[in-house]
N, C-alpha and C. Protein backbone atom coordinates (compact mmCIF):
# COMPACT_ATOMS: atom_id res chain seq x y z
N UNK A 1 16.43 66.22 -12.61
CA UNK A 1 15.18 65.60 -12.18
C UNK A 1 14.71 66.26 -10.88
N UNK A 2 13.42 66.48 -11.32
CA UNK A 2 12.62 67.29 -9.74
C UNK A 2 12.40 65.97 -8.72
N UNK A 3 12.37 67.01 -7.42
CA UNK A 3 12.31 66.42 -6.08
C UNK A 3 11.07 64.95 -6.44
N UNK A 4 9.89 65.49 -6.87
CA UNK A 4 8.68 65.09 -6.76
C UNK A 4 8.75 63.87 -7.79
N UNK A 5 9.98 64.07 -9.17
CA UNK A 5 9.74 62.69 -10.49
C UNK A 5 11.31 61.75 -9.59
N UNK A 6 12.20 62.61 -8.64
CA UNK A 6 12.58 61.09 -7.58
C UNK A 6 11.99 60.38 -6.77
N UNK A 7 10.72 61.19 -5.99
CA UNK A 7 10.21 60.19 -5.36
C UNK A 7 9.42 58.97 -6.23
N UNK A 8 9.20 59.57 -7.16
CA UNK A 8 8.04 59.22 -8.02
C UNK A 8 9.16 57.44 -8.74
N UNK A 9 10.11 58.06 -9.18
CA UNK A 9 10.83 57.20 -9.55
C UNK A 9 11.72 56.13 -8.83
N UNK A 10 11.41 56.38 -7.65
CA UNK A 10 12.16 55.25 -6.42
C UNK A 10 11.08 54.45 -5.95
N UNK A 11 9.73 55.14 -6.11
CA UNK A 11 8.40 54.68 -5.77
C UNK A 11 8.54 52.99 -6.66
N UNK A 12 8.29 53.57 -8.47
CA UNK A 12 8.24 52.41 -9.30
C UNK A 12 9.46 51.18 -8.83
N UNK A 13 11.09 51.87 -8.29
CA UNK A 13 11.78 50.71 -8.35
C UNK A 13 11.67 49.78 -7.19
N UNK A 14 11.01 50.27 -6.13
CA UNK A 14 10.17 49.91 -4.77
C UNK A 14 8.87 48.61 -5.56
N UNK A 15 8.29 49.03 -6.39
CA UNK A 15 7.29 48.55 -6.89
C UNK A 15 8.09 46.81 -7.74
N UNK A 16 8.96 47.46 -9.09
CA UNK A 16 9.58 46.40 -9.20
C UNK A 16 10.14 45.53 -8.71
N UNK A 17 10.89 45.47 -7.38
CA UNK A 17 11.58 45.21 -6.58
C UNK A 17 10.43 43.82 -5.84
N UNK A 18 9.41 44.81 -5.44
CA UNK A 18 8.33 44.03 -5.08
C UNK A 18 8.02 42.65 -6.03
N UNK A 19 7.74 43.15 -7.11
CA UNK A 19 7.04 41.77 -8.49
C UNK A 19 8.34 41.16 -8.20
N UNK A 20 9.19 41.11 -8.21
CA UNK A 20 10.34 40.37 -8.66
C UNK A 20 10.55 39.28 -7.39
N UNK A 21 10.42 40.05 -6.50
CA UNK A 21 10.71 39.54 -5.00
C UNK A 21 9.37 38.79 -4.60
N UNK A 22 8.28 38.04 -5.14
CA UNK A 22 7.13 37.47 -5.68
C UNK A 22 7.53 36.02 -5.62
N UNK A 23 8.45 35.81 -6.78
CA UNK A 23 8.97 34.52 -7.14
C UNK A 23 10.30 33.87 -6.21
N UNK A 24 10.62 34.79 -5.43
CA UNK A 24 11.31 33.96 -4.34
C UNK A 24 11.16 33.97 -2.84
N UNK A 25 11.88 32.83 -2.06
CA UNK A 25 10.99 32.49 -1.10
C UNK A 25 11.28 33.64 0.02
N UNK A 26 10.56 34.19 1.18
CA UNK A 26 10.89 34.92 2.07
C UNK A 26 11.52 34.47 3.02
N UNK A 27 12.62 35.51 3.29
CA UNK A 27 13.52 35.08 4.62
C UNK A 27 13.29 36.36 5.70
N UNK A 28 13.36 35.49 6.27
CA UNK A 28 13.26 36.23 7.94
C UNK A 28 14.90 36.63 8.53
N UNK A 29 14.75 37.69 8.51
CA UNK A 29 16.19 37.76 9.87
C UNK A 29 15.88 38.64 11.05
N UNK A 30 15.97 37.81 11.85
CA UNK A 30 15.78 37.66 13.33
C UNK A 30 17.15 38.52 13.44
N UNK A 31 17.37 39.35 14.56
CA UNK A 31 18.51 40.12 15.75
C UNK A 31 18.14 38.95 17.00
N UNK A 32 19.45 38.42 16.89
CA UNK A 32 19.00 37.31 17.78
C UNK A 32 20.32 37.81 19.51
N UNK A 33 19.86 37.79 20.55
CA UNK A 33 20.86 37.68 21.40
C UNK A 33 20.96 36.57 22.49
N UNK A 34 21.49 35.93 22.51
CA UNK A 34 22.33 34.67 23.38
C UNK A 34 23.00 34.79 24.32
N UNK A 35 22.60 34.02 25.16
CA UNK A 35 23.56 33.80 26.34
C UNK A 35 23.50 32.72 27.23
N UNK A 36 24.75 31.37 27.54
CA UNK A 36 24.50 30.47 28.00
C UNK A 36 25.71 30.10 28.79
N UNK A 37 24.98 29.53 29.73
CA UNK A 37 26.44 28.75 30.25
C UNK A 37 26.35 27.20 30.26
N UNK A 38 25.21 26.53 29.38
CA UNK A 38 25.66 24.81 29.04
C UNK A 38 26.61 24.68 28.57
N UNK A 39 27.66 23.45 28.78
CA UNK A 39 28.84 23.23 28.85
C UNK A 39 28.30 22.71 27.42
N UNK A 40 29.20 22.12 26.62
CA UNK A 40 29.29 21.40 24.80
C UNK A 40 28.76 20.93 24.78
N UNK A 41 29.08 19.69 26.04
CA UNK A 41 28.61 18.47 25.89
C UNK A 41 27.04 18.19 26.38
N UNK A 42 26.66 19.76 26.73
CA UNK A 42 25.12 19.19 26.75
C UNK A 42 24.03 18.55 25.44
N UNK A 43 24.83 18.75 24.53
CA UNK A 43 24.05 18.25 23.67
C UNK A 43 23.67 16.60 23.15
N UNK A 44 25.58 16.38 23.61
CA UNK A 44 25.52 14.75 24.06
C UNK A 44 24.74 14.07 25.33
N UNK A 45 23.91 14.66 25.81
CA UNK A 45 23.09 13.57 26.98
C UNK A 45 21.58 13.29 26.33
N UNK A 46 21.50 12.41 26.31
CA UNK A 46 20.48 11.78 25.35
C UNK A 46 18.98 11.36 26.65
N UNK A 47 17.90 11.45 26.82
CA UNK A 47 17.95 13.27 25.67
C UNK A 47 17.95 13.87 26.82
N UNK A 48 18.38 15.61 25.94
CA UNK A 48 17.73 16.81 26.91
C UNK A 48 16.32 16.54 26.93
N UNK A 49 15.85 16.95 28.35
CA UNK A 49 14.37 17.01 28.66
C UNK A 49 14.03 18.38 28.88
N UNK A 50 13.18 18.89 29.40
CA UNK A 50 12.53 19.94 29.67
C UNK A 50 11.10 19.72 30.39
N UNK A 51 10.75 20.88 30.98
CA UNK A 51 9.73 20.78 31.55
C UNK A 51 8.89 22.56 31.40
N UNK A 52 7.93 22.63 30.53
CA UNK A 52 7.59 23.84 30.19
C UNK A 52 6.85 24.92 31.48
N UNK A 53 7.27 25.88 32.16
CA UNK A 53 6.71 26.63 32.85
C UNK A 53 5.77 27.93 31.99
N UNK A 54 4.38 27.00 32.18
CA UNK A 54 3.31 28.59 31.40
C UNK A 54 2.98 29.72 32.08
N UNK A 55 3.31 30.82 31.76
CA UNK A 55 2.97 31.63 33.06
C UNK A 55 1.43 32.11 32.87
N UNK A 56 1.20 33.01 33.52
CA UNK A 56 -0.35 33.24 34.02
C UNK A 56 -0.62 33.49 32.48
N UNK A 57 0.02 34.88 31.94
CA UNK A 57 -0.73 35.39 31.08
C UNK A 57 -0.83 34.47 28.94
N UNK A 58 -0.16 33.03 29.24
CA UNK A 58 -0.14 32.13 28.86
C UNK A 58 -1.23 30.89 29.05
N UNK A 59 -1.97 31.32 29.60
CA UNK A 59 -3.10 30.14 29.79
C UNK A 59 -3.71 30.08 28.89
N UNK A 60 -4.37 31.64 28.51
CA UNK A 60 -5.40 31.28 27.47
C UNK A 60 -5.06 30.31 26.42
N UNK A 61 -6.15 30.19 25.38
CA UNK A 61 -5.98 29.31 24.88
C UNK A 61 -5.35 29.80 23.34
N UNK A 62 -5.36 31.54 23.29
CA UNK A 62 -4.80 31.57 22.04
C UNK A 62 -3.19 31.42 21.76
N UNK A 63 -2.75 30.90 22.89
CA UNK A 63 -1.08 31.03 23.22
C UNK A 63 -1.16 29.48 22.82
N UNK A 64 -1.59 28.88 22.28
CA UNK A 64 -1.65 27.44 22.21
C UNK A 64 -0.93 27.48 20.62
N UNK A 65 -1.36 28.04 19.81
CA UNK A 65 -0.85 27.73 18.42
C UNK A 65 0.91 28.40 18.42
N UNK A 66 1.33 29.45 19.28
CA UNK A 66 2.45 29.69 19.15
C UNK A 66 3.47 28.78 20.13
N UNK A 67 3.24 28.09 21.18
CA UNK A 67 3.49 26.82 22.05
C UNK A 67 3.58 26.14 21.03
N UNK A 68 2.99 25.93 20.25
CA UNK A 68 3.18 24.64 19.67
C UNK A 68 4.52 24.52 18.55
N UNK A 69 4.46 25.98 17.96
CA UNK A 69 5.48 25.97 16.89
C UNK A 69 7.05 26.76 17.63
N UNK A 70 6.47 27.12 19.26
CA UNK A 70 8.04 26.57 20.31
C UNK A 70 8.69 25.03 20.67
N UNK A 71 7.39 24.26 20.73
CA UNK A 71 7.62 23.19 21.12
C UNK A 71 8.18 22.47 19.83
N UNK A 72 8.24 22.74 18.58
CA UNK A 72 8.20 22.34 17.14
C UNK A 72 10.23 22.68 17.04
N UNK A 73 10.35 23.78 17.39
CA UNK A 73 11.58 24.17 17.36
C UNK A 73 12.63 23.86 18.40
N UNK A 74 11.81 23.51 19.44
CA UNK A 74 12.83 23.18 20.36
C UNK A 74 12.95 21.89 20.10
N UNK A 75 12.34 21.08 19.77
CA UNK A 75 12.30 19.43 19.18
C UNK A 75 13.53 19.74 18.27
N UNK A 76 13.14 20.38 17.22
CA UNK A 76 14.72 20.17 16.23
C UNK A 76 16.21 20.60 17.12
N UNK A 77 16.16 21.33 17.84
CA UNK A 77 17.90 21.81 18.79
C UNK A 77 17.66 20.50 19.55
N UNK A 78 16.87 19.59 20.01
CA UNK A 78 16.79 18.39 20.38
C UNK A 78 16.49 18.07 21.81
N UNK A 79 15.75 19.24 22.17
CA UNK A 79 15.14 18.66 23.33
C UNK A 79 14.00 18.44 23.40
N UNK A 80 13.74 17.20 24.20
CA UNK A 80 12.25 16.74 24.55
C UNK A 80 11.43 17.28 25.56
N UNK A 81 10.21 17.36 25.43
CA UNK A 81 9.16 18.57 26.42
C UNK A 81 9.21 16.50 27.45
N UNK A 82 9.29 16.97 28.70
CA UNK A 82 8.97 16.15 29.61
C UNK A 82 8.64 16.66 30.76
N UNK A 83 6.65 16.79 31.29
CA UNK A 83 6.66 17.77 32.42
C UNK A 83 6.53 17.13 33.62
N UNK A 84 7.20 16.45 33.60
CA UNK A 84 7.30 15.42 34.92
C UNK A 84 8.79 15.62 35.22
N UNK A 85 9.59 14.71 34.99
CA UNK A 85 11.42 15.21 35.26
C UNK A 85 12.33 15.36 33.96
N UNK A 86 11.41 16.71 33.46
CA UNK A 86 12.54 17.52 32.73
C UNK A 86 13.39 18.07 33.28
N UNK A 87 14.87 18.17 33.11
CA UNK A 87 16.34 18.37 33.86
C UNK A 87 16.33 20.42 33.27
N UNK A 88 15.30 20.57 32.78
CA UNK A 88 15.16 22.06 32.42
C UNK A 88 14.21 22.74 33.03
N UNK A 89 13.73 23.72 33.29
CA UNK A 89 12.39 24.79 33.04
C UNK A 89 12.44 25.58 32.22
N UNK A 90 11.74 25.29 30.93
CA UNK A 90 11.79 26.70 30.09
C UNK A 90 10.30 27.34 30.14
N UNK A 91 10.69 28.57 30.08
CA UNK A 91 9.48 29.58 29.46
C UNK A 91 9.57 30.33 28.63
N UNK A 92 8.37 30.34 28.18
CA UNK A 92 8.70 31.60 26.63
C UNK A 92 8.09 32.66 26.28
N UNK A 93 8.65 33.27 26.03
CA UNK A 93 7.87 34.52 25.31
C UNK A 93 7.64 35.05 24.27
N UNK A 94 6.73 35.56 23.90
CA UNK A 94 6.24 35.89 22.83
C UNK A 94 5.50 37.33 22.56
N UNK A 95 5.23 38.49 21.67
CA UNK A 95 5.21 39.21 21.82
C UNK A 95 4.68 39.68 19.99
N UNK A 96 4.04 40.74 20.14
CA UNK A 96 3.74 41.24 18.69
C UNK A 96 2.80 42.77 18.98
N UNK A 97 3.09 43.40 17.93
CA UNK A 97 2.80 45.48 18.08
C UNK A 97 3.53 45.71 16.70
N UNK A 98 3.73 47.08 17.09
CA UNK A 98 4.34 47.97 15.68
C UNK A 98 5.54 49.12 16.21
N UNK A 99 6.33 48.88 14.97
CA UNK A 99 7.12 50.20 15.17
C UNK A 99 7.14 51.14 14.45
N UNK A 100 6.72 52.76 14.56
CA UNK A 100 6.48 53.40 13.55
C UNK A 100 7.73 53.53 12.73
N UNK A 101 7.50 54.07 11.31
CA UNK A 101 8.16 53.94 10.38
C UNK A 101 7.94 55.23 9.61
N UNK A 102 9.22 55.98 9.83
CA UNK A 102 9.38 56.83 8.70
C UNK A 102 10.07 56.86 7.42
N UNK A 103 8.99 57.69 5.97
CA UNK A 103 9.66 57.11 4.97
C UNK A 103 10.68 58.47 4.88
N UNK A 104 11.83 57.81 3.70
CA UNK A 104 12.96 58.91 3.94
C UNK A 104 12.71 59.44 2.47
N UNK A 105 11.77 59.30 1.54
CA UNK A 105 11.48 60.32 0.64
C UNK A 105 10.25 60.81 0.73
N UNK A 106 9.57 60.96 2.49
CA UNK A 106 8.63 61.87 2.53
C UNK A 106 9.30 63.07 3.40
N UNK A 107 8.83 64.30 2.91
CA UNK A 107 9.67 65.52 3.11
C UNK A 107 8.79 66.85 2.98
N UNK A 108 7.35 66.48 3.41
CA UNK A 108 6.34 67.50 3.80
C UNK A 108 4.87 66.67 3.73
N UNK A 109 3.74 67.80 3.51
CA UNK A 109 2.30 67.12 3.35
C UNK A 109 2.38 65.82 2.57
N UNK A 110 1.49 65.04 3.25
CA UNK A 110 1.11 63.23 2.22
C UNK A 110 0.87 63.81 1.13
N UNK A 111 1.14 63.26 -0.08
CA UNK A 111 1.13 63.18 -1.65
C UNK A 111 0.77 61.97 -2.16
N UNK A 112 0.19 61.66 -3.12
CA UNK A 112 0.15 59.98 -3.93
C UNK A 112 0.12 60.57 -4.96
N UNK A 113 0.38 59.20 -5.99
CA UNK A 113 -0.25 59.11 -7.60
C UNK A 113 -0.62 58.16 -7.48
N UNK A 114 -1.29 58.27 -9.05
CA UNK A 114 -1.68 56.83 -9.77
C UNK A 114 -1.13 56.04 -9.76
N UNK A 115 -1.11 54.46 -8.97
CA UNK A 115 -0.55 53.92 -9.21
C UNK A 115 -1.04 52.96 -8.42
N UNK A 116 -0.24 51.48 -8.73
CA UNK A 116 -0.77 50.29 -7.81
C UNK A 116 0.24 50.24 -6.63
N UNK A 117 -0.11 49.39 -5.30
CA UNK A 117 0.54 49.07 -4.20
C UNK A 117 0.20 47.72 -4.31
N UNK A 118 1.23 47.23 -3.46
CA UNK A 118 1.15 45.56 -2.63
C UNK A 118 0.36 45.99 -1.30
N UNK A 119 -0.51 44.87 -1.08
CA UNK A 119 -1.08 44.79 0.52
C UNK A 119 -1.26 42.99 0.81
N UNK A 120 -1.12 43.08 1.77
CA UNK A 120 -0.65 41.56 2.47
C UNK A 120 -2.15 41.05 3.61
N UNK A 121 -2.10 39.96 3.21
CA UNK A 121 -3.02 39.61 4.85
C UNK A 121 -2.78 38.34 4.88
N UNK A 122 -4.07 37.56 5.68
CA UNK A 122 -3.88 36.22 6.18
C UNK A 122 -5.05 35.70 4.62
N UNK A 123 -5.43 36.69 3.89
CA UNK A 123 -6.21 35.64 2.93
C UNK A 123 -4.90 35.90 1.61
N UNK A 124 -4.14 36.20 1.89
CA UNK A 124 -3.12 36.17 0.31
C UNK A 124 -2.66 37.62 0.12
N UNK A 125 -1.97 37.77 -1.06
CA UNK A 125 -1.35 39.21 -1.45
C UNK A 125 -2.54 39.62 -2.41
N UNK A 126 -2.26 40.87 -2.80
CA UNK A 126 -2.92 41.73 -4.06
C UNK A 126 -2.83 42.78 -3.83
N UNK A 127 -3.33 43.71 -4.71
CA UNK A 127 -3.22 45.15 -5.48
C UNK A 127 -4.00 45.89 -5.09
N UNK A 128 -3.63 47.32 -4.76
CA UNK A 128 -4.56 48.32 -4.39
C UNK A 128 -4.03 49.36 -4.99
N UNK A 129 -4.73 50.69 -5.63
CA UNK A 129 -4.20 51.34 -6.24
C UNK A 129 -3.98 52.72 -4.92
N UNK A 130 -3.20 53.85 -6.04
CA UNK A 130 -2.93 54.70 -5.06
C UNK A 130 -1.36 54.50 -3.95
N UNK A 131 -0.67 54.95 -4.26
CA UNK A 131 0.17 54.39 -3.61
C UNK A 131 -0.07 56.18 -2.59
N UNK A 132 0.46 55.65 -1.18
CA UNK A 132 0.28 57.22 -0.31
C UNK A 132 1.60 57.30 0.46
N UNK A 133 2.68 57.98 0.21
CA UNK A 133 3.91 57.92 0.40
C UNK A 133 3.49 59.06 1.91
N UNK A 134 3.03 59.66 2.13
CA UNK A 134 2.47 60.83 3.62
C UNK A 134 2.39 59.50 4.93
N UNK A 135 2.01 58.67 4.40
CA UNK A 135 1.72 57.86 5.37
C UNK A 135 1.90 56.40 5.27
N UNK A 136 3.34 56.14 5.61
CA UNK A 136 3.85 54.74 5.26
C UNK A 136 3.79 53.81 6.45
N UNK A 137 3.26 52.74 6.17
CA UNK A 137 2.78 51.45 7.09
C UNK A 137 3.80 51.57 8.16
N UNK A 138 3.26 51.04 9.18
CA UNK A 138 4.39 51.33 10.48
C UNK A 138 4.66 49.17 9.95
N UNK A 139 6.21 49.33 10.64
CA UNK A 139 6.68 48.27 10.92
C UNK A 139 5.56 47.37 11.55
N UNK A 140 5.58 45.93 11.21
CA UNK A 140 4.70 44.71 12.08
C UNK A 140 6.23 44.08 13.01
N UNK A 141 6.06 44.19 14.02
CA UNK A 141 7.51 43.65 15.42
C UNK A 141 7.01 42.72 15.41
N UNK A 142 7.36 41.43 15.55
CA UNK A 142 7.62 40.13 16.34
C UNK A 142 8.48 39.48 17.25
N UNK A 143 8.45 39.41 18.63
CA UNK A 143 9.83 38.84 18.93
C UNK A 143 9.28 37.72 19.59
N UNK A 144 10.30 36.45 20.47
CA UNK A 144 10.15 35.80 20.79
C UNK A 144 11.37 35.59 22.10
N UNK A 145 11.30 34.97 23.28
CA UNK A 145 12.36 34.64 24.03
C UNK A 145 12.23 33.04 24.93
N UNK A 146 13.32 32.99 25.45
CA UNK A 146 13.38 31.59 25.75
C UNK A 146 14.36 31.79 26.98
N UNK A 147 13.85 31.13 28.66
CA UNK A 147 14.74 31.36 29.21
C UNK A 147 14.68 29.95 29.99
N UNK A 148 15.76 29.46 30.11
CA UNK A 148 16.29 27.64 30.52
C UNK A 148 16.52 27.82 31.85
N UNK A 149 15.89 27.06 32.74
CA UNK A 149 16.59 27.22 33.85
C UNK A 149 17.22 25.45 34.81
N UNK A 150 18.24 25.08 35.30
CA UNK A 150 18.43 23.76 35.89
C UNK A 150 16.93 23.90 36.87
N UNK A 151 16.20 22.99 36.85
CA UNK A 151 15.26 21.97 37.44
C UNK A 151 15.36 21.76 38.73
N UNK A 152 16.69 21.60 39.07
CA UNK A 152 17.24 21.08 40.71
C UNK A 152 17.69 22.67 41.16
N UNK A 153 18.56 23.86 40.76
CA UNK A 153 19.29 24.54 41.37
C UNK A 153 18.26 25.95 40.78
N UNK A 154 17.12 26.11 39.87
CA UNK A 154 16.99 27.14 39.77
C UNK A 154 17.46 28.01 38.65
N UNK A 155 18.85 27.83 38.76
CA UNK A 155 19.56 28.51 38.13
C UNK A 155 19.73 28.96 36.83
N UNK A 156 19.40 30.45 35.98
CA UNK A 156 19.36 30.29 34.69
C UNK A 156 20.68 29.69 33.93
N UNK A 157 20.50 29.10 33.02
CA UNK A 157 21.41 28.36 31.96
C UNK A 157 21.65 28.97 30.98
N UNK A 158 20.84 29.29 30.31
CA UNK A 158 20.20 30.00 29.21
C UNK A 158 19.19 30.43 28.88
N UNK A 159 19.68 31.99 27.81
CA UNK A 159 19.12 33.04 27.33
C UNK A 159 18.72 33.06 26.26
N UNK A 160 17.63 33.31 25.66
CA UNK A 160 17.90 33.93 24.32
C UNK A 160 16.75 34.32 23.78
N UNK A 161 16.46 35.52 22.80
CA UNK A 161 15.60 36.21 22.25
C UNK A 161 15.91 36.62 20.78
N UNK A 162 14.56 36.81 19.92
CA UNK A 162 15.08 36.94 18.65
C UNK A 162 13.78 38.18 18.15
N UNK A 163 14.26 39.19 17.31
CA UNK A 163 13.29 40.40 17.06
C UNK A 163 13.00 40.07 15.24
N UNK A 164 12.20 40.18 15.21
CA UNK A 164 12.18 40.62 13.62
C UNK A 164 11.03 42.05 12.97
N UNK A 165 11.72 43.03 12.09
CA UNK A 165 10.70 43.80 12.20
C UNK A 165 10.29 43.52 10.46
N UNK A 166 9.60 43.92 10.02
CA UNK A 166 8.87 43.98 8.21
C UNK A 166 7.67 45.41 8.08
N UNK A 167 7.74 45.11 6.92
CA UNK A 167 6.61 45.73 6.63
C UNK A 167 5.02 45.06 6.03
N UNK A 168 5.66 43.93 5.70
CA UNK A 168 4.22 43.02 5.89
C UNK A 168 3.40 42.51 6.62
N UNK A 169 2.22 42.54 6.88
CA UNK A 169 1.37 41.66 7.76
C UNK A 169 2.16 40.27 8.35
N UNK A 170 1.75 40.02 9.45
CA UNK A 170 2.80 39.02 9.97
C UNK A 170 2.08 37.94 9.79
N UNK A 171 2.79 36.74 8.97
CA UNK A 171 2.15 35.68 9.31
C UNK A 171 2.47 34.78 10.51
N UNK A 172 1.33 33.99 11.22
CA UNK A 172 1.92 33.40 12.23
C UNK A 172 3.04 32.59 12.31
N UNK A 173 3.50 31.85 10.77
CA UNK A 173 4.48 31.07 10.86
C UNK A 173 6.15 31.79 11.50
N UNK A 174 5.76 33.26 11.74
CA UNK A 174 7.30 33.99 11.76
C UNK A 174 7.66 33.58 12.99
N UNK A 175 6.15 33.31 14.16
CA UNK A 175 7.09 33.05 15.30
C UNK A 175 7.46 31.89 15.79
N UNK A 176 7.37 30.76 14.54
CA UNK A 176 8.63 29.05 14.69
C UNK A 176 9.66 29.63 13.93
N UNK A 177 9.99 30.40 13.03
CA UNK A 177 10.73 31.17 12.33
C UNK A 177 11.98 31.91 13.60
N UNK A 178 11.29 32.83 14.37
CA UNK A 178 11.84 33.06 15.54
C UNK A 178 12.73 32.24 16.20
N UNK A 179 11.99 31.26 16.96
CA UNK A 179 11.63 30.22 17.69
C UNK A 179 13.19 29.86 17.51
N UNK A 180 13.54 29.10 16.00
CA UNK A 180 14.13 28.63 15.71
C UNK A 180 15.45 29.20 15.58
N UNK A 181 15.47 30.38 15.26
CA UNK A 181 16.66 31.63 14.99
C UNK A 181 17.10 31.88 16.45
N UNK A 182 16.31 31.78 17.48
CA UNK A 182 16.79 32.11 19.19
C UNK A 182 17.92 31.09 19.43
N UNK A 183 16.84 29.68 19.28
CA UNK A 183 17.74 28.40 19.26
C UNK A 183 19.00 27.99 18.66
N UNK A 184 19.27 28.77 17.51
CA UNK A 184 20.43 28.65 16.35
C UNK A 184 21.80 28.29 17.26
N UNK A 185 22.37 27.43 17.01
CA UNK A 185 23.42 27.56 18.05
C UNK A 185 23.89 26.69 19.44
N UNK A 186 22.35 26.22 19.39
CA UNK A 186 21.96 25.72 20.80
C UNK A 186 23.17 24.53 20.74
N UNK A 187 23.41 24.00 22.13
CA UNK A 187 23.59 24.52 23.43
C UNK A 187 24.72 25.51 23.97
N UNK A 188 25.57 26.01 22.72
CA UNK A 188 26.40 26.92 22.87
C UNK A 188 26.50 28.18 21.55
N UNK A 189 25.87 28.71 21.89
CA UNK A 189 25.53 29.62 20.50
C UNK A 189 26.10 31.02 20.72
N UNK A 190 26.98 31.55 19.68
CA UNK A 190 27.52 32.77 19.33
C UNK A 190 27.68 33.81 20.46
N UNK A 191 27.56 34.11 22.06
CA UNK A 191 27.30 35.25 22.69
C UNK A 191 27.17 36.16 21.94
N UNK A 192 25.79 36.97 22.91
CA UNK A 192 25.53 38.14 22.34
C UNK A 192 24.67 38.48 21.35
N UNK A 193 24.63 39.68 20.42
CA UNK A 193 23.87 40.01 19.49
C UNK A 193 24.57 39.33 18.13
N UNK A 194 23.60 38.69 17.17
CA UNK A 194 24.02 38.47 15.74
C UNK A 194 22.19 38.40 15.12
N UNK A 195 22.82 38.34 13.94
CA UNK A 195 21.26 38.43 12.54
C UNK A 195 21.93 37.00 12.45
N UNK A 196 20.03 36.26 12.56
CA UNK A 196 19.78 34.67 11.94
C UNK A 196 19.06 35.36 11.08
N UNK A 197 19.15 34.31 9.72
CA UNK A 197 18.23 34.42 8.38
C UNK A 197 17.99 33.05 7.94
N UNK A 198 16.56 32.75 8.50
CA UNK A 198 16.05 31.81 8.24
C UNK A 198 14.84 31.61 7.10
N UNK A 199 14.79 30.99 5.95
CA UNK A 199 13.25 30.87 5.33
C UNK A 199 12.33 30.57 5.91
N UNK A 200 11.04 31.24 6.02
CA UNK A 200 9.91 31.84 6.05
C UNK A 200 8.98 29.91 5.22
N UNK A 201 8.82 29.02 5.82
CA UNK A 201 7.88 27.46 5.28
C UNK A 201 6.88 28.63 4.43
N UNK A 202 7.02 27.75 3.25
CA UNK A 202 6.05 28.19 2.11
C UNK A 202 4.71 27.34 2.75
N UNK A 203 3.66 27.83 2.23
CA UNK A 203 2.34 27.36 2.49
C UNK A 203 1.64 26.34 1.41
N UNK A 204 1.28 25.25 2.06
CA UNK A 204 1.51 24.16 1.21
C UNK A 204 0.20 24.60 0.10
């Protein structure tokens, strides 16, 4: 088999792979890294509070829908937002760009055939023909971070950040997806680097 009927033929199982991967639900895995020094039993003081620090470039108002699905996730690890005497300060971060992406069966000038592609957005999936292997979608990055600090001493408590890269359009739900994968663990979670794989909430 020539160079040109393998690409051609890894192309289609790329393609199948796709239809098939249709009917089940998407998971996210986050590179998540951790670091804390809450003792166990922080989880037993009823409740953790918090008190959210927004920083400047957090005001606007489009940082409001991803706040909300932090505040969504930190509710489930079980702490309560209280901005009066929360025994915490957290802030968060959030972040989104691209990483380029090279394909590893392109191996000179862009080439296509006939053929259909997947393309993704915020109105649904569908079909475009032409598939163009010269020029393959750069990665969509998402990350997210979270840093705890004691209320009275300053002091950070806890760390943690979570990356995810794809090749699909990002939907906003990836960064409670995140959110939640940073938190994994909470108040004593894994040190260090590990992969969370969390499902991706289907859209009602």
């Amino acid at each position: 088999m020539t160079t040109s009927s393998w690409k051609k033929y890894a192309v289609l199982l790329g393609m199948a792979a796709l239809l098939g991967g249709c009917a089940t639900h998407r998971v996210v895995e986050g590179d998540v890294r951790s670091f804390s020094q809450l003792p166990a039993t922080a989880s037993a003081q009823q409740p953790m509070t918090y008190r959210l620090e927004r920083l400047p470039s957090q005001q606007d108002a489009s940082f409001d829908p991803i706040l909300a699905l932090a505040e969504q996730a930190l509710a489930r690890a079980g702490l309560q937002r209280d901005d009066t005497a929360g025994q915490w300060v957290v802030q968060l971060g959030a972040q989104a760009g691209f990483t380029p992406r090279r394909d590893p069966f392109y191996d000179g000038p862009g080439w296509a055939f006939g053929g259909w592609g997947w393309y993704g957005g915020r109105g649904g999936w569908g079909m475009r023909g032409m598939w163009n292997l010269g020029e393959p979608s750069p990665l969509h990055r998402r990350a997210v971070s979270i840093v705890m600090r004691d209320a009275r001493t300053q002091t950070v408590v806890y760390e943690t950040s979570a990356v995810h890269e794809d090749v699909w359009v990002s939907d906003p739900a990836v960064y409670g997806v995140l959110f939640d994968a940073a938190l994994n663990g909470f108040p004593q979670p894994p040190q260090g680097s590990r992969q969370v794989r969390i499902p991706l909430p289907t859209q009602p």
